[in-house]
Protein backbone atom coordinates (compact mmCIF):
# COMPACT_ATOMS: atom_id res chain seq x y z
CA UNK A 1 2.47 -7.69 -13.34
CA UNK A 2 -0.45 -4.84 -12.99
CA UNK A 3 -0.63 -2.57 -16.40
CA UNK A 4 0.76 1.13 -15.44
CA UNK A 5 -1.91 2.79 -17.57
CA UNK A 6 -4.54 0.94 -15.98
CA UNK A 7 -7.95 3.45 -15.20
CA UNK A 8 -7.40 5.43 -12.18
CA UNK A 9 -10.53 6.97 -10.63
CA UNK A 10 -10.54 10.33 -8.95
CA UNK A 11 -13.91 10.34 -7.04
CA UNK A 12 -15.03 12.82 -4.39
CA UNK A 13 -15.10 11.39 -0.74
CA UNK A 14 -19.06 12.59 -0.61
CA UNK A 15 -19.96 10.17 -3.68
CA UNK A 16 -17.08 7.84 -3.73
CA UNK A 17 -18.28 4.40 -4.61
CA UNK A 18 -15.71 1.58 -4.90
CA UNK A 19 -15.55 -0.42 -8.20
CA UNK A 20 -13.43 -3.46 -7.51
CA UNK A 21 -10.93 -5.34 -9.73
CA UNK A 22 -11.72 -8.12 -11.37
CA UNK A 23 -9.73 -10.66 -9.25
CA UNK A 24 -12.24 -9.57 -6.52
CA UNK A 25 -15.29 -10.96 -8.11
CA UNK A 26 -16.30 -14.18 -6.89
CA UNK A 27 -13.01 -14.74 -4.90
CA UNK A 28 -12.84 -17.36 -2.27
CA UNK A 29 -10.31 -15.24 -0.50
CA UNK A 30 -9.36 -11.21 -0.67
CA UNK A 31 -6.56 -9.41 1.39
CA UNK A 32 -6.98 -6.08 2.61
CA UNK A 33 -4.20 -4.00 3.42
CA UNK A 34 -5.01 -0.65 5.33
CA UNK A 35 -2.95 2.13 7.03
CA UNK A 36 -3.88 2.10 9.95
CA UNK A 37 -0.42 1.93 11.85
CA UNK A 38 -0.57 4.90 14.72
CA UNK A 39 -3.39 5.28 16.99
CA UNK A 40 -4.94 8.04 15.21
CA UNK A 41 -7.79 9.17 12.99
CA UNK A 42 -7.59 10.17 9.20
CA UNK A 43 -5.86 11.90 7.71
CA UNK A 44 -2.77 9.71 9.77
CA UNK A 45 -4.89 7.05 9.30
CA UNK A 46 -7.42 5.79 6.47
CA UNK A 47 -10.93 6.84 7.28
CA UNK A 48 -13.16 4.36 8.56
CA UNK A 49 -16.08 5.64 6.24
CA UNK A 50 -13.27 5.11 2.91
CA UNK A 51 -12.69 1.68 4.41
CA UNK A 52 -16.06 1.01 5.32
CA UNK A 53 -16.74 1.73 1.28
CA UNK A 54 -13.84 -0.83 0.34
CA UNK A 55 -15.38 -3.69 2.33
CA UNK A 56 -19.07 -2.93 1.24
CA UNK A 57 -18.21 -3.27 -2.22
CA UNK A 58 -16.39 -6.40 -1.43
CA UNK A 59 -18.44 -8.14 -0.50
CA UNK A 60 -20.83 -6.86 -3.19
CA UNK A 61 -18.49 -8.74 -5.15
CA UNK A 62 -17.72 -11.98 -3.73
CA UNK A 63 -20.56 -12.56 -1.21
CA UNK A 64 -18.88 -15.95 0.36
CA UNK A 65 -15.31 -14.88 0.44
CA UNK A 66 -13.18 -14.65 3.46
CA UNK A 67 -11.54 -11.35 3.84
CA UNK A 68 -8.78 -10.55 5.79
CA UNK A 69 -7.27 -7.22 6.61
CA UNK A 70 -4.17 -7.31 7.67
CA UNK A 71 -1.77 -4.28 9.26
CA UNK A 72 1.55 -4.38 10.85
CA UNK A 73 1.56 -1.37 13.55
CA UNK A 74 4.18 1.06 13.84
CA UNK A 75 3.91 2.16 17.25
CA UNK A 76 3.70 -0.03 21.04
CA UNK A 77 0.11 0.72 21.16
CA UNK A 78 -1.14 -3.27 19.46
CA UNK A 79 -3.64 -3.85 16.49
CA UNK A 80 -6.17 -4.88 18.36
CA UNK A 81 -6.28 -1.14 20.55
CA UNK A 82 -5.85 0.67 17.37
CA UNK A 83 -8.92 -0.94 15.12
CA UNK A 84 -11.43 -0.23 18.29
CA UNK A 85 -10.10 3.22 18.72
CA UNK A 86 -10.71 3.93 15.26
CA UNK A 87 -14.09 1.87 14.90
CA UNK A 88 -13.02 -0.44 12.84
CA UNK A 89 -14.62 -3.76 14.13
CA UNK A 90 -18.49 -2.18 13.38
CA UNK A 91 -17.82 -2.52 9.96
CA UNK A 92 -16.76 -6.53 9.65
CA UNK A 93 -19.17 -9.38 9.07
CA UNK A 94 -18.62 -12.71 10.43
CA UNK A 95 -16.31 -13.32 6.91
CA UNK A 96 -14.28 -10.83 7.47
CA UNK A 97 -10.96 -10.78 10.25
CA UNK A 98 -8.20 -8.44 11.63
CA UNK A 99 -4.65 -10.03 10.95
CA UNK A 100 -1.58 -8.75 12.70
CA UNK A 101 1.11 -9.32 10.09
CA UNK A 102 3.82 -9.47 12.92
CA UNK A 103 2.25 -12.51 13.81
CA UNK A 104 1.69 -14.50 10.60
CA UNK A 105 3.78 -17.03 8.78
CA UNK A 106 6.36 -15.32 6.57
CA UNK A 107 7.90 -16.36 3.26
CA UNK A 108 10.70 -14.89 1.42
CA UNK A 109 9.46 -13.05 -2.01
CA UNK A 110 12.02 -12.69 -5.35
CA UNK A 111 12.73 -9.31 -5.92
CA UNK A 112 11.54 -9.14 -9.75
CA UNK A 113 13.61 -6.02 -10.38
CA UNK A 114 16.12 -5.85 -13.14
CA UNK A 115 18.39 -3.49 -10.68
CA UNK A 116 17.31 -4.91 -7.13
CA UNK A 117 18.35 -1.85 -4.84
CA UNK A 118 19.45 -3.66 -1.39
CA UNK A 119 17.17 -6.47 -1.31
CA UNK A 120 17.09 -9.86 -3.42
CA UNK A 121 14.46 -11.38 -1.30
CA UNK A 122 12.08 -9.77 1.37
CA UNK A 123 9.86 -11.68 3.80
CA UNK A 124 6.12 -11.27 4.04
CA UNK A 125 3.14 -13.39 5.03
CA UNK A 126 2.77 -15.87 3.04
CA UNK A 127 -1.14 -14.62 2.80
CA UNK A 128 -0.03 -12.79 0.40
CA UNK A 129 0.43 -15.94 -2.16
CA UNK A 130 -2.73 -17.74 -0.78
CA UNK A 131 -5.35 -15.24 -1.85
CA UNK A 132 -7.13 -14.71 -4.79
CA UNK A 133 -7.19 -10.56 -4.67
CA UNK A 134 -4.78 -8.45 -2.88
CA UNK A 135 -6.22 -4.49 -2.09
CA UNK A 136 -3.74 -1.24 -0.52
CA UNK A 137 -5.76 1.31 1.22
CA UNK A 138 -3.72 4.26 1.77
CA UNK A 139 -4.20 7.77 3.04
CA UNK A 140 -2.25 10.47 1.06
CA UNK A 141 0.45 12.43 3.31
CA UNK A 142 3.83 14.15 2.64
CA UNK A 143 6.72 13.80 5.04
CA UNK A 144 10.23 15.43 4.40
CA UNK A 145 13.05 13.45 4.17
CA UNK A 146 16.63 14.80 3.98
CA UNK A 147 14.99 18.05 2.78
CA UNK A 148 13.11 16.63 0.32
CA UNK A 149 9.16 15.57 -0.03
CA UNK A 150 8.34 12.13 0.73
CA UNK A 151 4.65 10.98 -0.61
CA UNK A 152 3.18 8.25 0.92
CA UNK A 153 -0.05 6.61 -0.37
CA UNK A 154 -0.78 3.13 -1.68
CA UNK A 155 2.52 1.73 -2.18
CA UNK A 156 4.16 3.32 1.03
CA UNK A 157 1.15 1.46 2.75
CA UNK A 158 2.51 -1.71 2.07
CA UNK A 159 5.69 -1.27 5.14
CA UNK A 160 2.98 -2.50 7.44
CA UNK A 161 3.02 -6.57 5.81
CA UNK A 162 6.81 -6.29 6.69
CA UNK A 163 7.71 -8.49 9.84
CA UNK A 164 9.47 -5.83 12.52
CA UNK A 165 11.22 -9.07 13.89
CA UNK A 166 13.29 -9.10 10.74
CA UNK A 167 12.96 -5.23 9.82
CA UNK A 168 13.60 -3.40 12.53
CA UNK A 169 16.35 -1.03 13.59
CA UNK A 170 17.40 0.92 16.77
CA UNK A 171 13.62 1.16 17.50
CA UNK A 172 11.69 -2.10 17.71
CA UNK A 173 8.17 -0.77 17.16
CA UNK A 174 9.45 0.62 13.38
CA UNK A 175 10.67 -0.85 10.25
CA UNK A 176 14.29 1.10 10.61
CA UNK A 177 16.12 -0.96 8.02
CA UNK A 178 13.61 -0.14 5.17
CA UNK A 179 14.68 3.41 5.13
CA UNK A 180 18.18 2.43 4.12
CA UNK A 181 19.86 3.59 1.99
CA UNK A 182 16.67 5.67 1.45
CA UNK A 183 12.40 4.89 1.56
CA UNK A 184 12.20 5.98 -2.05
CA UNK A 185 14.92 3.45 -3.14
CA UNK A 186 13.54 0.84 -0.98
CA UNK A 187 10.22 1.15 -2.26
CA UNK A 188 11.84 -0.10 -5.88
CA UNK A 189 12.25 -3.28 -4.09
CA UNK A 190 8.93 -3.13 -1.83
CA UNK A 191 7.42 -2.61 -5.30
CA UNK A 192 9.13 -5.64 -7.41
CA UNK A 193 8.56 -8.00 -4.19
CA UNK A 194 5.27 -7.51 -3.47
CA UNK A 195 3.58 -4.37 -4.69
CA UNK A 196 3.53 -5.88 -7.90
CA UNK A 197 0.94 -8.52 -6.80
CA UNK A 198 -1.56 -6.27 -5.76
CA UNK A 199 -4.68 -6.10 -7.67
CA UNK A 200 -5.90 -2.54 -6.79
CA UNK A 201 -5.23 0.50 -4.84
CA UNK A 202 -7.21 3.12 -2.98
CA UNK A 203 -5.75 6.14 -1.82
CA UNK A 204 -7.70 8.46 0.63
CA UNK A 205 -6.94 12.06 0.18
CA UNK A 206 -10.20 13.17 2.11
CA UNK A 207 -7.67 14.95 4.01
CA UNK A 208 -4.16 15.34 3.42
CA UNK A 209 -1.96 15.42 5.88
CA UNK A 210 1.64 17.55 5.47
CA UNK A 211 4.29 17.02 7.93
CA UNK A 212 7.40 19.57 8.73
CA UNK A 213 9.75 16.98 9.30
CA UNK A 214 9.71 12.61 8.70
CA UNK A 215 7.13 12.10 10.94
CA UNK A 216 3.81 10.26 9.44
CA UNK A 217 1.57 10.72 12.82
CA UNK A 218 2.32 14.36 13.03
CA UNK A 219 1.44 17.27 11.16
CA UNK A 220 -1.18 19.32 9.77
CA UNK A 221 -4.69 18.28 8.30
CA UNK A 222 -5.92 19.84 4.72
CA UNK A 223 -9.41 19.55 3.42
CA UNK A 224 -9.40 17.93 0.16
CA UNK A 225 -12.51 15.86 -0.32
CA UNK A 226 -11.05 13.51 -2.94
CA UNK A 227 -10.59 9.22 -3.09
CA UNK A 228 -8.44 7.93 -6.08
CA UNK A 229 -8.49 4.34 -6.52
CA UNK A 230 -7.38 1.83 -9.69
CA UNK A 231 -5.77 -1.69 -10.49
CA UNK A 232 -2.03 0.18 -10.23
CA UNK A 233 -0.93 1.39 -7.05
CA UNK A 234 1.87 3.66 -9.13
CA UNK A 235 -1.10 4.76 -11.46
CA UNK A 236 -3.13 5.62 -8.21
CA UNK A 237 -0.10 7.15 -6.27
CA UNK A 238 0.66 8.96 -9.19
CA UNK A 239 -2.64 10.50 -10.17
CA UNK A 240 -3.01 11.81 -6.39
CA UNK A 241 0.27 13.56 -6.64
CA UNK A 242 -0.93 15.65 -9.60
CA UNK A 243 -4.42 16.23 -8.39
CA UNK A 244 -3.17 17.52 -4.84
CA UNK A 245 -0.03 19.82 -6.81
CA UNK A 246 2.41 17.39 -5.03
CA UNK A 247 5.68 16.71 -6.49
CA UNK A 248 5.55 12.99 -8.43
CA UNK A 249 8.00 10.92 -6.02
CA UNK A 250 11.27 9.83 -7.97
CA UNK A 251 10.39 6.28 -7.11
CA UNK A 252 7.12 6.44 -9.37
CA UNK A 253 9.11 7.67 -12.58
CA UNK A 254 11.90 4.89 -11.69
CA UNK A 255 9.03 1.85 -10.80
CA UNK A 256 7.80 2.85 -14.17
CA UNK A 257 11.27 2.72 -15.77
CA UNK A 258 12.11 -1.14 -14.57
CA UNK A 259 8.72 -2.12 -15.76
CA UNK A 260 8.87 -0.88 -18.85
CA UNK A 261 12.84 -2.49 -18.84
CA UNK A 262 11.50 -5.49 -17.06
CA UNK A 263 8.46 -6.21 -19.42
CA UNK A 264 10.49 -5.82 -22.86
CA UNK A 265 13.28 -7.95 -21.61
CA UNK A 266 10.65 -11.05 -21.09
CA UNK A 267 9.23 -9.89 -24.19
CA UNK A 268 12.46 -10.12 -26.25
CA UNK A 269 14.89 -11.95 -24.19
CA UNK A 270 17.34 -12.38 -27.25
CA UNK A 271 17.56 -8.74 -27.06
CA UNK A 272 19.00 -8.71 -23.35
CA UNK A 273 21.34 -11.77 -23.97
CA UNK A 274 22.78 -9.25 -26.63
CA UNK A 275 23.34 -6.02 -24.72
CA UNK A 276 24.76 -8.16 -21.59
């Protein structure tokens, strides 16, 4: 599992420069997860330049690997529309390919939780398994939910890898049944399936973007000028929260919580035997 007090980076946009983790250095095989779910620019979306920064230093690192970025859409408009729209296909090499994760082979993933919320398994691609260094690139916004802040960055990101055959609700282009009971409780389980596998985290808070009500594709744009990136997504998410004056999200402090619950009961399972 990543270390929560990993280095997290705060970089402005104008001389951000992307360090990658270590998995990421001669890898045979790196995954790629962007927002880039609506067909809209940044700040809805990850900016192509931030992204275009991500795969440069890539393949700085691991000149032969295949990389694959992979997004699962949240709107009718397809994958394929959305990446030309947004000019996403200048910036791959002949290494590098667009994955729709609706379409790829799934696998169920443990929920490594101590208190799984709903969820004792979740499916994903099985990608996610097969490759040597897993990346979220986020963009920073702030929804409300039930009157409170929502913050979505690197580890919100990571609805997209979610099939919407198996996670949708009353709408089939969304992921309805991941926002019950709540997003911030499902993330505990988003995080302890698969967020925990990631190897590093970008966040792009170039500009923020601050809705009025749940919507992530609508809302207003503020200038920020800032990237934050690390090996943690919860590190990274929770840095940009403090830099940008945003609330931390309950579902930081309470990721934090089961790791540190999770790690000392591996550590000392005599102990948990004993207070069971």
């Amino acid at each position: 599992m990543n270390n929560p007090t990993s280095d997290t980076h705060t970089t402005p946009t104008r001389s951000f420069i992307y360090q990658p983790p270590p998995a990421a250095r001669d890898a045979r095989h790196i995954l790629v997860k962007p927002n880039l779910g609506y067909p809209l620019g940044a700040p809805f979306t990850v900016s192509i330049g931030v992204l275009g920064k991500v795969l440069q230093a890539l393949r700085q690192a691991s000149p032969n690997a295949q990389i694959s970025i992979v997004e699962g859409v949240c709107s009718p408009v397809s994958l394929h529309d959305i990446a030309s729209k947004n000019g996403l296909y200048a910036l791959l090499d002949d290494r590098m390919e667009l994955l729709d994760a609706d379409t790829l082979p799934l696998v169920e993933y443990p929920n490594l939780s101590p208190t799984p919320v709903r969820f004792q398994t979740m499916w994903a691609p099985a990608l996610l398994q097969q490759v040597d260094c897993r990346i979220t690139v986020g963009t920073f916004k702030r929804t409300m939910l039930k009157d409170k802040p929502l913050i979505s960055a690197s580890l919100k990101n990571l609805y997209g890898l979610f099939p919407r055959s198996k996670y949708h609700a009353r709408s089939l282009n969304s992921r309805g049944q991941l926002h019950k009971p709540s997003v911030p409780l499902v993330l505990q389980d988003v995080y302890f399936c698969i967020g925990h596998l990631f190897d590093g985290a970008v966040v792009d808070a170039d500009l923020r973007m601050i809705s009025p009500d749940w919507k992530p594709d609508r809302g207003r744009t503020i200038e920020f000028g800032k990237i934050f990136a690390g090996t943690d997504p919860i590190a990274v998410d929770r840095a940009a929260c403090i830099a940008t004056g945003e609330p931390i999200s309950d579902y930081l402090d309470e990721i934090d919580a089961l790791r540190e619950k999770r790690e000392s009961t591996i550590c000392n399972p005599q102990s948990a035997i004993q207070n069971d």
